[in-house]
N, C-alpha and C. Protein backbone atom coordinates (compact mmCIF):
# COMPACT_ATOMS: atom_id res chain seq x y z
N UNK A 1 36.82 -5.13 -23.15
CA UNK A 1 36.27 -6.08 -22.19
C UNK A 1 36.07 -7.40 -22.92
N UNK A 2 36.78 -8.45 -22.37
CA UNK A 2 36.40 -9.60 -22.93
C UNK A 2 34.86 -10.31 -22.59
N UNK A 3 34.62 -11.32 -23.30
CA UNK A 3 33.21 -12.34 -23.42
C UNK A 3 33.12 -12.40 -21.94
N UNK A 4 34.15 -13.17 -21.20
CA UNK A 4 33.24 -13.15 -19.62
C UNK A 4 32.91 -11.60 -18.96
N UNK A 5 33.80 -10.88 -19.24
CA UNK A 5 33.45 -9.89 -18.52
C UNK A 5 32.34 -8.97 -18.90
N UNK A 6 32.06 -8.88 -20.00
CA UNK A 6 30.76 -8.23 -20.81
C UNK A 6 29.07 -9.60 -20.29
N UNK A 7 29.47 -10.53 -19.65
CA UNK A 7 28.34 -11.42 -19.44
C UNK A 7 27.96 -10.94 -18.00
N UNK A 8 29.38 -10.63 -17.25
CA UNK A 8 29.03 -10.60 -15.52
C UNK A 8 28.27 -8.87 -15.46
N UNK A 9 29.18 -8.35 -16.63
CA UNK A 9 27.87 -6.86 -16.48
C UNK A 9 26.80 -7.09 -16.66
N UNK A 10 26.37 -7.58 -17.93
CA UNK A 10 25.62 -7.83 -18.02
C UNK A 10 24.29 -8.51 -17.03
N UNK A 11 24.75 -9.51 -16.21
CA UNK A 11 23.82 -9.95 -15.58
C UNK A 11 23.83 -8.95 -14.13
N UNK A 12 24.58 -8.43 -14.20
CA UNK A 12 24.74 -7.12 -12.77
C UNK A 12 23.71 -6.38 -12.95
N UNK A 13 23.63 -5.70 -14.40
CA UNK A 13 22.58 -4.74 -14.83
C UNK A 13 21.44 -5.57 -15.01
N UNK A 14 21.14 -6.86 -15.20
CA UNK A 14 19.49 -7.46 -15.33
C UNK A 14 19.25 -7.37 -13.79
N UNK A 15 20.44 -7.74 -12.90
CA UNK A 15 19.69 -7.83 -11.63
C UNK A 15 19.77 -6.36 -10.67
N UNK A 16 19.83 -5.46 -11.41
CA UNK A 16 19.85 -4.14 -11.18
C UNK A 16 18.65 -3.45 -11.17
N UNK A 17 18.32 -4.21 -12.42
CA UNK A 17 16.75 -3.65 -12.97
C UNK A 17 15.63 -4.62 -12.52
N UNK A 18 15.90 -5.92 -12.01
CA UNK A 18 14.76 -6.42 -10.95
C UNK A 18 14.93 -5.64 -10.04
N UNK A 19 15.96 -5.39 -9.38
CA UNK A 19 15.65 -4.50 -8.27
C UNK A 19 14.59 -3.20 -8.36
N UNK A 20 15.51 -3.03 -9.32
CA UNK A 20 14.35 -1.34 -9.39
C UNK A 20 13.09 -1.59 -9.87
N UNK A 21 12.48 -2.76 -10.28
CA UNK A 21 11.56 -2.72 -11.06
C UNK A 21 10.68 -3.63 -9.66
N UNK A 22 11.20 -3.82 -8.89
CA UNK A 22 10.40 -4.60 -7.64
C UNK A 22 9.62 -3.21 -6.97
N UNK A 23 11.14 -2.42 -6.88
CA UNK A 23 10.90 -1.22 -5.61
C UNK A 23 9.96 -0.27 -6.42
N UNK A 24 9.61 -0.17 -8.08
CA UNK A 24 8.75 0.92 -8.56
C UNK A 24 7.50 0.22 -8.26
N UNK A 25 7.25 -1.50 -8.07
CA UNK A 25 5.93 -2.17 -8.17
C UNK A 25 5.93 -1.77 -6.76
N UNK A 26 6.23 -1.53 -5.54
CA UNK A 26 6.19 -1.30 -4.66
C UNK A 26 5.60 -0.29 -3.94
N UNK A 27 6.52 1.10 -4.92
CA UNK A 27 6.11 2.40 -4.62
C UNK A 27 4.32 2.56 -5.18
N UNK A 28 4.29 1.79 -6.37
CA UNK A 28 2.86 1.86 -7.27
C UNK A 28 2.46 1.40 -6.24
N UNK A 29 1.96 0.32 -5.76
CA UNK A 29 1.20 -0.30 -4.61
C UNK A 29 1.14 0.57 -3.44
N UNK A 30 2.05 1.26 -2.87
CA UNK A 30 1.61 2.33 -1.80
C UNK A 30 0.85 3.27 -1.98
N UNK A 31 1.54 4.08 -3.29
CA UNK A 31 0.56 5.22 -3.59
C UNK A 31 -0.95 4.94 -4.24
N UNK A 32 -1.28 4.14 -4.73
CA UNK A 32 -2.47 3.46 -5.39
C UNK A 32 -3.19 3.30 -3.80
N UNK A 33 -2.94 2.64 -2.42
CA UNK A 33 -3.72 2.26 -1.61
C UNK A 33 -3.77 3.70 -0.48
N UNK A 34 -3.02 4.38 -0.93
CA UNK A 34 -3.14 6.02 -0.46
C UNK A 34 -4.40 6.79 -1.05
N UNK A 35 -4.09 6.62 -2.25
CA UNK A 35 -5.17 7.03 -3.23
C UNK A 35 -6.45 6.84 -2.59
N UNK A 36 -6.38 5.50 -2.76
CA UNK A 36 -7.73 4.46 -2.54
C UNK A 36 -8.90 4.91 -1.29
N UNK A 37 -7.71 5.13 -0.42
CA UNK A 37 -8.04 5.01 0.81
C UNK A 37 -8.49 6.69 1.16
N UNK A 38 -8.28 7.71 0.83
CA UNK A 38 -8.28 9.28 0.37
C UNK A 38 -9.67 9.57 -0.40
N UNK A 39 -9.71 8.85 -1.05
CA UNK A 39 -11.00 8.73 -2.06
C UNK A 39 -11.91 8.33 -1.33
N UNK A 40 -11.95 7.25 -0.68
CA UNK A 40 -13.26 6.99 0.27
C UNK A 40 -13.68 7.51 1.43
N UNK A 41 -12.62 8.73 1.61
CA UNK A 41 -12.74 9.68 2.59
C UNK A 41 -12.24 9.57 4.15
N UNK A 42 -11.09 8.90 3.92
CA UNK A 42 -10.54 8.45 4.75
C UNK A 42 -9.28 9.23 5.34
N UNK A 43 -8.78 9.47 6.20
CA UNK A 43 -7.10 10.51 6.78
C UNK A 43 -6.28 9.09 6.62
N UNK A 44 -5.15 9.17 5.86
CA UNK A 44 -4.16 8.41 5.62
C UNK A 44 -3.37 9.07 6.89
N UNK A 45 -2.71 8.04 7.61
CA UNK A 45 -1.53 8.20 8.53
C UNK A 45 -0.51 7.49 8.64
N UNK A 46 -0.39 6.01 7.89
CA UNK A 46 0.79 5.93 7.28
C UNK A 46 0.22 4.37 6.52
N UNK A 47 1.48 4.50 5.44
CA UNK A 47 1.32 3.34 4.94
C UNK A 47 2.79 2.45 4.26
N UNK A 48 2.55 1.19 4.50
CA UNK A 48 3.54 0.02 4.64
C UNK A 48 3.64 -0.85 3.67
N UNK A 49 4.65 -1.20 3.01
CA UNK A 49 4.27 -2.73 2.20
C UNK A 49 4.21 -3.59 2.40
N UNK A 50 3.64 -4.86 2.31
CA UNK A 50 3.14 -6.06 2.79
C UNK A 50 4.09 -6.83 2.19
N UNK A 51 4.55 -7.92 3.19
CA UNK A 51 5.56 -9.07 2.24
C UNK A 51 4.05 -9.39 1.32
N UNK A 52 4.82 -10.58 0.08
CA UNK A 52 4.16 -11.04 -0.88
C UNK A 52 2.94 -9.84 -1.76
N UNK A 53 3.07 -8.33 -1.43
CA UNK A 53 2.45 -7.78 -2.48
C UNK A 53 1.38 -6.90 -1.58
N UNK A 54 0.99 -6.06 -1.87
CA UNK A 54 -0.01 -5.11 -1.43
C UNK A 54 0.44 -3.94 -0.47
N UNK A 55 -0.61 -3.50 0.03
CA UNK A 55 0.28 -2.30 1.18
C UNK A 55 -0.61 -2.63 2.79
N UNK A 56 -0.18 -1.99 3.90
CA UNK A 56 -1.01 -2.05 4.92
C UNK A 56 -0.89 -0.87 5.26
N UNK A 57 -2.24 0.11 5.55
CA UNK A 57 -2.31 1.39 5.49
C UNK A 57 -3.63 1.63 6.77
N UNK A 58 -2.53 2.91 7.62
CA UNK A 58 -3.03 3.08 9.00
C UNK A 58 -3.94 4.24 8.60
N UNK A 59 -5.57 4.10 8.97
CA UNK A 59 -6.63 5.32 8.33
C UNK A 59 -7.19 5.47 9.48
N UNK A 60 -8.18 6.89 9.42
CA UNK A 60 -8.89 6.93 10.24
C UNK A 60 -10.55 7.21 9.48
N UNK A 61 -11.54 6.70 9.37
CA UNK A 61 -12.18 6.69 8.50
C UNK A 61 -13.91 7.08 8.98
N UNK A 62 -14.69 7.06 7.67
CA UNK A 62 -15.88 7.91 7.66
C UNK A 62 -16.48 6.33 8.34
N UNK A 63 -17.57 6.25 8.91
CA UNK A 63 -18.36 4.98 9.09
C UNK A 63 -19.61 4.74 7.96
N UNK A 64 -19.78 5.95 7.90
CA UNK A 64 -21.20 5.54 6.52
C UNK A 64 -22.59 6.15 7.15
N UNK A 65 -22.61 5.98 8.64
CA UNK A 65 -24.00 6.65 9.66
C UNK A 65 -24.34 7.87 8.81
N UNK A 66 -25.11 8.14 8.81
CA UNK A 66 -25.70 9.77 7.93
C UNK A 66 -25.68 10.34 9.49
N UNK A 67 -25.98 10.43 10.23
CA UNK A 67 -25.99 10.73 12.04
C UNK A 67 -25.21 11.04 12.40
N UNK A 68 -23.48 10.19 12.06
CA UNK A 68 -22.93 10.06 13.12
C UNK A 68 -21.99 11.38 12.87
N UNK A 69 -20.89 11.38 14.27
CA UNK A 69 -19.94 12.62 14.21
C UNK A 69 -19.06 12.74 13.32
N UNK A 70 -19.45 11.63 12.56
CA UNK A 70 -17.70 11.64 11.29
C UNK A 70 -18.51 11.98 9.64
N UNK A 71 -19.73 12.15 9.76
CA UNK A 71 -20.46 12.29 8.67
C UNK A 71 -20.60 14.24 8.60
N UNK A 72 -20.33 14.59 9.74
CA UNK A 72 -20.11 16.09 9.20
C UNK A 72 -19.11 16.84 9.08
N UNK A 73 -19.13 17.85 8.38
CA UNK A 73 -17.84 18.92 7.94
C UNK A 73 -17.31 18.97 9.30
N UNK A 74 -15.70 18.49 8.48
CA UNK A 74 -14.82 18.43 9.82
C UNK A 74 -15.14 17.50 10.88
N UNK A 75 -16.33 16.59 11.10
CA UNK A 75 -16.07 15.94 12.39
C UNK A 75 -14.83 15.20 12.02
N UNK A 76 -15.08 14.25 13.52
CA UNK A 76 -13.98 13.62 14.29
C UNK A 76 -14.56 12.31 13.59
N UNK A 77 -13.23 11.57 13.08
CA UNK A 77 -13.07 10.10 12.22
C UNK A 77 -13.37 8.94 13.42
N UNK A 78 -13.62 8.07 12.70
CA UNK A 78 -13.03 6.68 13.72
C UNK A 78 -11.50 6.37 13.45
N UNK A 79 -11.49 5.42 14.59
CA UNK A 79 -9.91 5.02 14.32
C UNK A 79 -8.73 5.47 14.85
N UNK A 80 -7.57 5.10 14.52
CA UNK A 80 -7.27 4.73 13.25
C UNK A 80 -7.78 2.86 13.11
N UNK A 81 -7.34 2.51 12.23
CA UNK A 81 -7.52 1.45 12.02
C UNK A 81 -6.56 1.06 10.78
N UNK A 82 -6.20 -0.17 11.10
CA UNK A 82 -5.29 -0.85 9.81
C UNK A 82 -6.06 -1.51 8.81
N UNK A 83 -6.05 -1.70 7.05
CA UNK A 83 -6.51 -1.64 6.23
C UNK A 83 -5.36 -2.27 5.34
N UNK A 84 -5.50 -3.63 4.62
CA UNK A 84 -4.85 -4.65 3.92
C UNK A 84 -5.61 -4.11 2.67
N UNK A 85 -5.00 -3.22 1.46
CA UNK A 85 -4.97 -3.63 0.34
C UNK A 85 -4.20 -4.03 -0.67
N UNK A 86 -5.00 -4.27 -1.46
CA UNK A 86 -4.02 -5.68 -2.61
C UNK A 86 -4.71 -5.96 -3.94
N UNK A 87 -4.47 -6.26 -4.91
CA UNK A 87 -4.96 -6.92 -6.26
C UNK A 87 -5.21 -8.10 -5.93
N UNK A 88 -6.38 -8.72 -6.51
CA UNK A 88 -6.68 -9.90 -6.97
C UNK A 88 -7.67 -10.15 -8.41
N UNK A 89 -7.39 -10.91 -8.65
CA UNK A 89 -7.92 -11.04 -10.09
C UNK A 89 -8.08 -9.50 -10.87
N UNK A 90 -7.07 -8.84 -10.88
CA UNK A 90 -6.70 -7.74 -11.56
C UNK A 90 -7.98 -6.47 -10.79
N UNK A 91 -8.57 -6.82 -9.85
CA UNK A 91 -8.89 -5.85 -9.21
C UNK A 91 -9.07 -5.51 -8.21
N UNK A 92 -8.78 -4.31 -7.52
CA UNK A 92 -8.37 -3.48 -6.24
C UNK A 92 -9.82 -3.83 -5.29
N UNK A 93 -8.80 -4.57 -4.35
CA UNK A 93 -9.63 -5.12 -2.82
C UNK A 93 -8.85 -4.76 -2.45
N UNK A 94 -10.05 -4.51 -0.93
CA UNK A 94 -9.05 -4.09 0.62
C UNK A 94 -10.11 -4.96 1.68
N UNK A 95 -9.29 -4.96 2.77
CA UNK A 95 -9.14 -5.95 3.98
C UNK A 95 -9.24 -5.42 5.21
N UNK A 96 -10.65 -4.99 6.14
CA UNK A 96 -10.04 -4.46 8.11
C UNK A 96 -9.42 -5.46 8.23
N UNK A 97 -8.05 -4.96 8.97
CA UNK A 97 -7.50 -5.85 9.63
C UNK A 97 -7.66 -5.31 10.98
N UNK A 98 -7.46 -4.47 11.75
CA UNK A 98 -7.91 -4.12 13.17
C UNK A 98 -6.91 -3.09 13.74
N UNK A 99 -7.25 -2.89 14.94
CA UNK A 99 -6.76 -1.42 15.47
C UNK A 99 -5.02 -2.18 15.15
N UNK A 100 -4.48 -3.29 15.43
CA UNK A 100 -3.12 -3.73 15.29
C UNK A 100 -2.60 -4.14 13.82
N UNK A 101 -1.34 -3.80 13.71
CA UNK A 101 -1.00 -4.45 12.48
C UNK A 101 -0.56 -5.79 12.76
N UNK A 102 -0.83 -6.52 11.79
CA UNK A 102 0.16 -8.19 12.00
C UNK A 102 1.70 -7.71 12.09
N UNK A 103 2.13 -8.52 12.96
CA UNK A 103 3.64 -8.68 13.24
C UNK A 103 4.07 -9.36 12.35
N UNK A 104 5.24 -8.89 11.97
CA UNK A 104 6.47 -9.67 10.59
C UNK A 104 5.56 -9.45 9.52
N UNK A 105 5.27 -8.52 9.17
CA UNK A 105 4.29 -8.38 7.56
C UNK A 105 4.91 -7.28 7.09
């Protein structure tokens, strides 16, 4: 293989590995706001990636009431509800966004 042709692989395979290295920051960001969202005792029912970074994840969740019907074994959740999380300043925030998801996100 000559000099040009060893350059055009070359840059095939760098932009091979942005790719994959977008879609693993991607997959990390879903499963991290799965996690997240599981941990605080929440039913995950699906979750999405957000243009520009984070995930949007459909939950149905505990309210916090010590009273209410979602505070005992097995009750019934609220929701669902949509839930924007994301990094900022290197640490894990999340966002209600409301019973709808934003359109084109």
């Amino acid at each position: 293989m000559d000099s040009d042709g060893l350059k055009r692989r070359l840059e095939a395979l760098w932009e091979e590995r942005a790719r994959i290295d977008a879609e693993i920051e991607q997959l990390e960001s879903q499963l991290e706001a799965r996690e997240r969202a599981e941990k605080r005792g929440a039913e995950v029912l699906e979750v999405e990636p957000a243009r520009g970074g984070g995930s949007y994840v459909l939950q149905k969740v505990k309210c916090g009431k010590p009273t209410c019907r979602c505070a005992r074994p097995g009750g019934q959740l609220h929701g669902p509800y949509w839930y924007y999380y994301y990094r900022k300043d290197g640490k894990n925030r999340s966002k209600y966004v409301g019973k709808n998801r934003p359109e084109g996100v």
